[in-house]
Protein backbone atom coordinates (compact mmCIF):
# COMPACT_ATOMS: atom_id res chain seq x y z
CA UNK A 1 284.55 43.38 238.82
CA UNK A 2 285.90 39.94 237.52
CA UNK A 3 288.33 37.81 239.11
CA UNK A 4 291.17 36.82 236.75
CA UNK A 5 290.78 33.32 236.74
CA UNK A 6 286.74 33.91 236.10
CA UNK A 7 288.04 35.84 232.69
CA UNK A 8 290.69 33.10 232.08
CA UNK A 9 289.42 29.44 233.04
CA UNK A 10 292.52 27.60 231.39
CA UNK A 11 294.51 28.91 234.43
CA UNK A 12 292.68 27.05 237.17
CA UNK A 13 290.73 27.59 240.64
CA UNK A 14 294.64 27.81 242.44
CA UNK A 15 295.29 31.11 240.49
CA UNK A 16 295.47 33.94 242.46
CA UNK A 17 296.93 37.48 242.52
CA UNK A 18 300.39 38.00 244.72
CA UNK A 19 302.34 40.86 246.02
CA UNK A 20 304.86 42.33 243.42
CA UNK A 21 308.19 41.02 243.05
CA UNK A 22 310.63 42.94 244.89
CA UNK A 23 312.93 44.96 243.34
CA UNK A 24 310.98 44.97 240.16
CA UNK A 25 310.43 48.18 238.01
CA UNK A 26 306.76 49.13 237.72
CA UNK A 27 307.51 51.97 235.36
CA UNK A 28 307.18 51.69 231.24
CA UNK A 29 310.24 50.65 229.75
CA UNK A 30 312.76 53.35 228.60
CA UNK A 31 311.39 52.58 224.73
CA UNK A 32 308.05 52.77 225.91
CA UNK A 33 307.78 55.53 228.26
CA UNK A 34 310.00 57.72 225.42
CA UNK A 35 306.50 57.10 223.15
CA UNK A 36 304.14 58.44 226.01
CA UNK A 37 305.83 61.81 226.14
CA UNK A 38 304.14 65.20 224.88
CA UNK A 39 306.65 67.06 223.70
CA UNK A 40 303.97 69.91 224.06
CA UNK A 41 304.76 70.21 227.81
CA UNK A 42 308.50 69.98 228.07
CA UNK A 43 310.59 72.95 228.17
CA UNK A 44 311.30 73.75 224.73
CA UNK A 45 314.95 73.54 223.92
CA UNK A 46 316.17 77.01 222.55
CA UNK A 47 319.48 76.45 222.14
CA UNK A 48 320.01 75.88 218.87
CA UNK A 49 318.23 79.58 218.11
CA UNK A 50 319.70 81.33 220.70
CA UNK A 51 323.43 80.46 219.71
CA UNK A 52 324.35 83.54 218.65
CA UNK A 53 322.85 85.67 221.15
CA UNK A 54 324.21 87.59 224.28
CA UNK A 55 323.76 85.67 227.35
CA UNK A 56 323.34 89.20 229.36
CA UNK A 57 319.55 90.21 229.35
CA UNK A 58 319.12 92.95 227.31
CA UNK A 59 317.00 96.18 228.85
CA UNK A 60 313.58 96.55 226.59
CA UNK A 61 312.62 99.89 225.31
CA UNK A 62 309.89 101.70 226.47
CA UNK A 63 306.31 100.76 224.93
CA UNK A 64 304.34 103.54 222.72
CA UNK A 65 302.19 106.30 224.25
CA UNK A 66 298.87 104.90 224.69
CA UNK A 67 296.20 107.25 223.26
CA UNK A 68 294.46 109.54 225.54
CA UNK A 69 290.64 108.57 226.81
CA UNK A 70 287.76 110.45 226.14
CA UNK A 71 286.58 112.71 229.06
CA UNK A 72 284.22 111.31 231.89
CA UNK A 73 281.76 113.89 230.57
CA UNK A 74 279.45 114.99 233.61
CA UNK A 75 282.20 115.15 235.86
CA UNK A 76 283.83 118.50 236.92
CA UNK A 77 286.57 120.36 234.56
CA UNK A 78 289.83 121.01 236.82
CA UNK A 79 289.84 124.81 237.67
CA UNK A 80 292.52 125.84 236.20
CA UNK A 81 292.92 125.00 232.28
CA UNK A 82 290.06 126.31 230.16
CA UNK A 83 290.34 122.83 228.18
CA UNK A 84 290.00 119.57 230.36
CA UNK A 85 291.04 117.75 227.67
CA UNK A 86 292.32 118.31 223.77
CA UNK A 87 293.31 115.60 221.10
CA UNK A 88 292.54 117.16 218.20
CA UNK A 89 295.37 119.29 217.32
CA UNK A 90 294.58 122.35 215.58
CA UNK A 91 290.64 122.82 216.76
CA UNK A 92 289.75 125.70 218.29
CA UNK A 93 286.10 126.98 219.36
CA UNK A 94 285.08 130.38 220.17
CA UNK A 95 281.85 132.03 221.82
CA UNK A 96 279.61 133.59 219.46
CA UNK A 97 277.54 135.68 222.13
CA UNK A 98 280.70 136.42 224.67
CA UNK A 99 279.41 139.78 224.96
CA UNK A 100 276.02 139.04 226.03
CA UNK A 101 277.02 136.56 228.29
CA UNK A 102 279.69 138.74 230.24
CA UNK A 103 277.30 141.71 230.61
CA UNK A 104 274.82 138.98 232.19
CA UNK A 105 278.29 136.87 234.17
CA UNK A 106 278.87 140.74 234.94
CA UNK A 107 275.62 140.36 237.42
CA UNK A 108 275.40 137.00 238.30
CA UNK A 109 273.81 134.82 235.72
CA UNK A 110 270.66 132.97 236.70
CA UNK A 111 268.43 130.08 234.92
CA UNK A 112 265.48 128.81 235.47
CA UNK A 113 264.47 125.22 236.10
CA UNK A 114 261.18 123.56 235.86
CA UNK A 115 259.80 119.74 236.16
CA UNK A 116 258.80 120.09 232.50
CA UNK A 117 262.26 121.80 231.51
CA UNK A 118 263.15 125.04 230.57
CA UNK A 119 265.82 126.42 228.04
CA UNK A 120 269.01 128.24 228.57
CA UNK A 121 268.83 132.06 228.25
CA UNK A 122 271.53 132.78 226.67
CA UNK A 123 272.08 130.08 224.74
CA UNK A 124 275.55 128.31 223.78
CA UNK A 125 276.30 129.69 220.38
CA UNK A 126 279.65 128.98 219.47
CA UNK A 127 281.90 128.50 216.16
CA UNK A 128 284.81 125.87 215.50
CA UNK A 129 287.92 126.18 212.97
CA UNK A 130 290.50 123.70 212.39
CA UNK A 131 288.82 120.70 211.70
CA UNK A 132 288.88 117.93 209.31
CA UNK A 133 286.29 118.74 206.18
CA UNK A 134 285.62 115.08 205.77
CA UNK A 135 285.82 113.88 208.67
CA UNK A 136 282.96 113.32 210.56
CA UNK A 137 282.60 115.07 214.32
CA UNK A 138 279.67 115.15 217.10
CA UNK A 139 278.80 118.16 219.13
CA UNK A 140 278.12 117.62 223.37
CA UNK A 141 276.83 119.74 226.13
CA UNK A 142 277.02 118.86 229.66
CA UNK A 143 276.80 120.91 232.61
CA UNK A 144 278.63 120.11 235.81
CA UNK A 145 278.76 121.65 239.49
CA UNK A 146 281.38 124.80 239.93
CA UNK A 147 281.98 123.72 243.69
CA UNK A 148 280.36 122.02 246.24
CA UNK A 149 278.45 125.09 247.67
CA UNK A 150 274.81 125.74 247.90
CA UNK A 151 273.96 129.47 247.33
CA UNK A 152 271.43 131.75 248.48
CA UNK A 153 270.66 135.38 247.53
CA UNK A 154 271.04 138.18 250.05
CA UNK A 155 269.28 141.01 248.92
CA UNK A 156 272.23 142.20 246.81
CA UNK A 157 274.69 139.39 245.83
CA UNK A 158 275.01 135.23 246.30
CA UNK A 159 276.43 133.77 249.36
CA UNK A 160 277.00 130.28 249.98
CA UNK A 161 274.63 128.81 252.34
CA UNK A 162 275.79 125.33 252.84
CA UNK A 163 277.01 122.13 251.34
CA UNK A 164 275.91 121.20 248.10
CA UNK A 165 273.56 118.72 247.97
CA UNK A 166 274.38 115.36 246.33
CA UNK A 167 275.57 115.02 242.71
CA UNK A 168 272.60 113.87 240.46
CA UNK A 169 272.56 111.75 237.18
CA UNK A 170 274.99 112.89 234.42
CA UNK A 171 273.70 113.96 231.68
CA UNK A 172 275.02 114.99 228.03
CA UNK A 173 273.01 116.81 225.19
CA UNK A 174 274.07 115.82 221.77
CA UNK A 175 273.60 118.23 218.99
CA UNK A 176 270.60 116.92 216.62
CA UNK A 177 273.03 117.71 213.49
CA UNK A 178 275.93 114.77 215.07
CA UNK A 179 277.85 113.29 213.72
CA UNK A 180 278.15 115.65 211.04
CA UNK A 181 281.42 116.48 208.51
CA UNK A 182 283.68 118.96 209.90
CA UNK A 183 282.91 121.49 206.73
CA UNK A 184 279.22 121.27 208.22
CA UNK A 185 280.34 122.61 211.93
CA UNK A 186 282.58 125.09 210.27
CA UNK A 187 280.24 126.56 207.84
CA UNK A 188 278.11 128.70 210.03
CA UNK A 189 277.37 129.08 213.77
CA UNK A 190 276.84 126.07 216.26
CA UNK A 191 273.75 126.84 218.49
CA UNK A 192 272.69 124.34 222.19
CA UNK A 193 269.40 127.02 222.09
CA UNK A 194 267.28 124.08 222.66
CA UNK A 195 269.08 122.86 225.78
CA UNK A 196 266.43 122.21 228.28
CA UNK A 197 267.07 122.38 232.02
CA UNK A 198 264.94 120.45 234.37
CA UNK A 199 265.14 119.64 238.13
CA UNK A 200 263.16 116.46 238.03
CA UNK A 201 265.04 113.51 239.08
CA UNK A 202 262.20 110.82 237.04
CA UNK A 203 262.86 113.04 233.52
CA UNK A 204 262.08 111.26 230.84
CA UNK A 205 262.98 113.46 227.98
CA UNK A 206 266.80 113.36 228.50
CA UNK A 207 266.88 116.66 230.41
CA UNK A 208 269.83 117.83 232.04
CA UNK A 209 269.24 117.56 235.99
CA UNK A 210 270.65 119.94 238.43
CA UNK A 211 269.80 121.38 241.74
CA UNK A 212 268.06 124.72 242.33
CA UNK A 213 270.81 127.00 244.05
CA UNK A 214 273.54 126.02 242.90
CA UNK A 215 276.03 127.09 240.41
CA UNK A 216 277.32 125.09 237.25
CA UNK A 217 279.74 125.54 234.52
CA UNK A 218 278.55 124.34 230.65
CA UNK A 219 280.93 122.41 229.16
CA UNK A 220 280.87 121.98 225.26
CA UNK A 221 283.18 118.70 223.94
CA UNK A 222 283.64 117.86 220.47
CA UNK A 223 284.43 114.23 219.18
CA UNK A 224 285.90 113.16 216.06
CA UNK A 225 283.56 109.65 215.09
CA UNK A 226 286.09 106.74 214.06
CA UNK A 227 284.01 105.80 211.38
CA UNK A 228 281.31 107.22 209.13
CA UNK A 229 277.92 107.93 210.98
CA UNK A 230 279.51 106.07 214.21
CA UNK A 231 280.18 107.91 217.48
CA UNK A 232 283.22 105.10 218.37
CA UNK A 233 285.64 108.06 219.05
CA UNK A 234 288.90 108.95 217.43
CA UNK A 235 289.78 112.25 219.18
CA UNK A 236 287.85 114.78 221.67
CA UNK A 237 288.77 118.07 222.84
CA UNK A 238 286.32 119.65 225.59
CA UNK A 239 285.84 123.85 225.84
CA UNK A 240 284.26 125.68 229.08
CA UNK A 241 283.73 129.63 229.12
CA UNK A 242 284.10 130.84 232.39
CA UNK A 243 281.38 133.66 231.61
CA UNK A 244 278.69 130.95 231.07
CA UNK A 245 278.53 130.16 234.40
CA UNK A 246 275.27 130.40 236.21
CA UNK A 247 273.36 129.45 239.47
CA UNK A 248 270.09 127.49 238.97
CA UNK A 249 266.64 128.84 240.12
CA UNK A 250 262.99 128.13 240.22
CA UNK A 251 262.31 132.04 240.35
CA UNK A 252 264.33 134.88 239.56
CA UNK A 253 265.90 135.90 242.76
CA UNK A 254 267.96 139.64 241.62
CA UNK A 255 265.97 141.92 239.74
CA UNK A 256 268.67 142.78 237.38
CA UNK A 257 268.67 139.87 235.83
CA UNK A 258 264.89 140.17 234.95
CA UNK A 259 264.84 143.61 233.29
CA UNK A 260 268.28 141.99 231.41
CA UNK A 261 266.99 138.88 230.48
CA UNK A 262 263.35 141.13 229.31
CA UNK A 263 265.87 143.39 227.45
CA UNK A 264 267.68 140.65 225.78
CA UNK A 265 265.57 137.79 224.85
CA UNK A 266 263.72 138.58 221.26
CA UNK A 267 260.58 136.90 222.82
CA UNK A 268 260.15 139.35 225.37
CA UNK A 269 259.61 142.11 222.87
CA UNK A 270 255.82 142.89 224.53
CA UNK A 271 257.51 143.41 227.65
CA UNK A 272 259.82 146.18 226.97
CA UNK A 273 257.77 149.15 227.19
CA UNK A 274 257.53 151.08 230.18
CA UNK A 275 255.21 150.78 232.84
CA UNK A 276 255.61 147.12 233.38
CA UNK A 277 256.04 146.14 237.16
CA UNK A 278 258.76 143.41 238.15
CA UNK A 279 255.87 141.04 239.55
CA UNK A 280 254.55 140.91 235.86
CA UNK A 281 257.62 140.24 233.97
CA UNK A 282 258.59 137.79 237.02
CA UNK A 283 255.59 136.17 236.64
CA UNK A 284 256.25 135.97 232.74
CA UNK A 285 259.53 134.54 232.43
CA UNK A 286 258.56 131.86 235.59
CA UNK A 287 255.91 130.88 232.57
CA UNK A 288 257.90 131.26 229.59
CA UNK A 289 259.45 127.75 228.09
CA UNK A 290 262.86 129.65 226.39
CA UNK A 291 264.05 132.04 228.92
């Protein structure tokens, strides 16, 4: 740092710096300062605008409805209402195969799960009315726990044996045909047949995951895409049939359910004659990949 007098020479070797003067004003002067001023951090001055208006605060009216969210699919349905959630006024979806499934709800519905996966028997098969025709819509499937109960079978019926044991990965099947236009959904039929169940934890395939013993509710959901071949959504409405519920297994545990499920399925058509013992068809539909 430089002395003054080294920057100045003409004011000689006595030159030095002394105190301020008192009572002097170290601040700009008023013209000056007034320059220096950012007129972007004052208050602003609102007068002139607000002339005409009320000095009393006026109350402010209540802000629009925001729209609802999409479910937290995976997560279980509240008891009582059939539909967790519906935003898309007008759609309604029905089961195809109600029949079948109450006369196998009517004994207590069972399905099997395997490391490699296995399908549903019976399958989903439902049919939707009320939707857009152009609009484009995707098809879900999730399955979620009914309670938090783990079951056992006691020779005649299921019992409860315990506390369920912790919830695994959600997991959602999307229909191969989504998104698709809502004249597509409508025309025929909507079938989850190829719905695989699995209870390995380290599934690659996209599997859904559950625990053997326990019991679980299908869930189907339907969401409107926001924009052609997108899933952003504009609208969902979710469906559960209470008669679709079942209890997981890695073997058939009531008998009934074996000779129905033999009776039923169209691929067990060698197995309905007569003279077949339980261990065989057991053993059959413990092998099968679609029952």
């Amino acid at each position: 740092m430089y002395h003054p007098r080294e920057l100045y020479p003409s004011l000689g070797p006595s030159y030095r710096l002394g105190p301020p003067q008192p009572g002097a004003d170290s601040s700009f002067p008023p013209a000056l300062a007034e320059s220096y001023r950012y007129p972007d951090l004052d208050p602003p001055k609102l007068d002139c605008f607000l002339s005409g208006i009320e000095a009393a605060p006026r109350p402010l009216a209540a802000p629009p409805p925001l729209p609802p969210l999409p479910p937290a699919l995976g997560t279980e349905p509240p008891p009582p209402a059939p539909e967790a959630l519906h935003s898309l006024p007008g759609v309604s979806l029905s089961l195809e195969n109600r029949e079948l499934w109450k006369e196998f709800n009517s004994v207590g519905t069972e399905m099997i799960i395997t490391k490699a996966g296995r399908r549903m028997f019976p399958a989903c098969r439902v049919s939707v009315t009320g939707l857009d025709p152009e609009a484009r819509y995707l098809f879900l499937l999730d399955v979620v726990p009914v309670d938090g109960a783990r079951y056992r079978w006691q020779g005649r019926r299921w019992e409860p044996s315990g506390k369920a044991e912790p919830r695994l990965p959600d997991r959602v099947y999307i229909h191969p045909d989504s998104p698709a236009t809502g004249a597509h959904w409508m025309r025929q039929p909507v079938s989850f047949h190829r719905v695989k169940l699995t209870n390995s934890t380290l599934d690659p395939h996209g599997h859904l995951i559950l625990h053997s013993m326990h019991k679980y509710q299908p869930r189907i959901h339907l969401v409107r895409a926001a924009q052609l071949c997108s899933q952003h959504w504009g609208g969902v409405a979710s469906f559960r049939f209470p008669e679709t519920a079942f209890i997981s297994v890695t073997a058939y545990q009531n008998p009934r359910i074996t000779q129905l499920k033999i009776a039923a399925n169209p691929f067990a058509k060698g197995f309905r004659e007569n003279g077949r013992n339980c261990k065989r068809w057991a053993s059959f539909f413990h092998s099968f990949p679609d029952s």
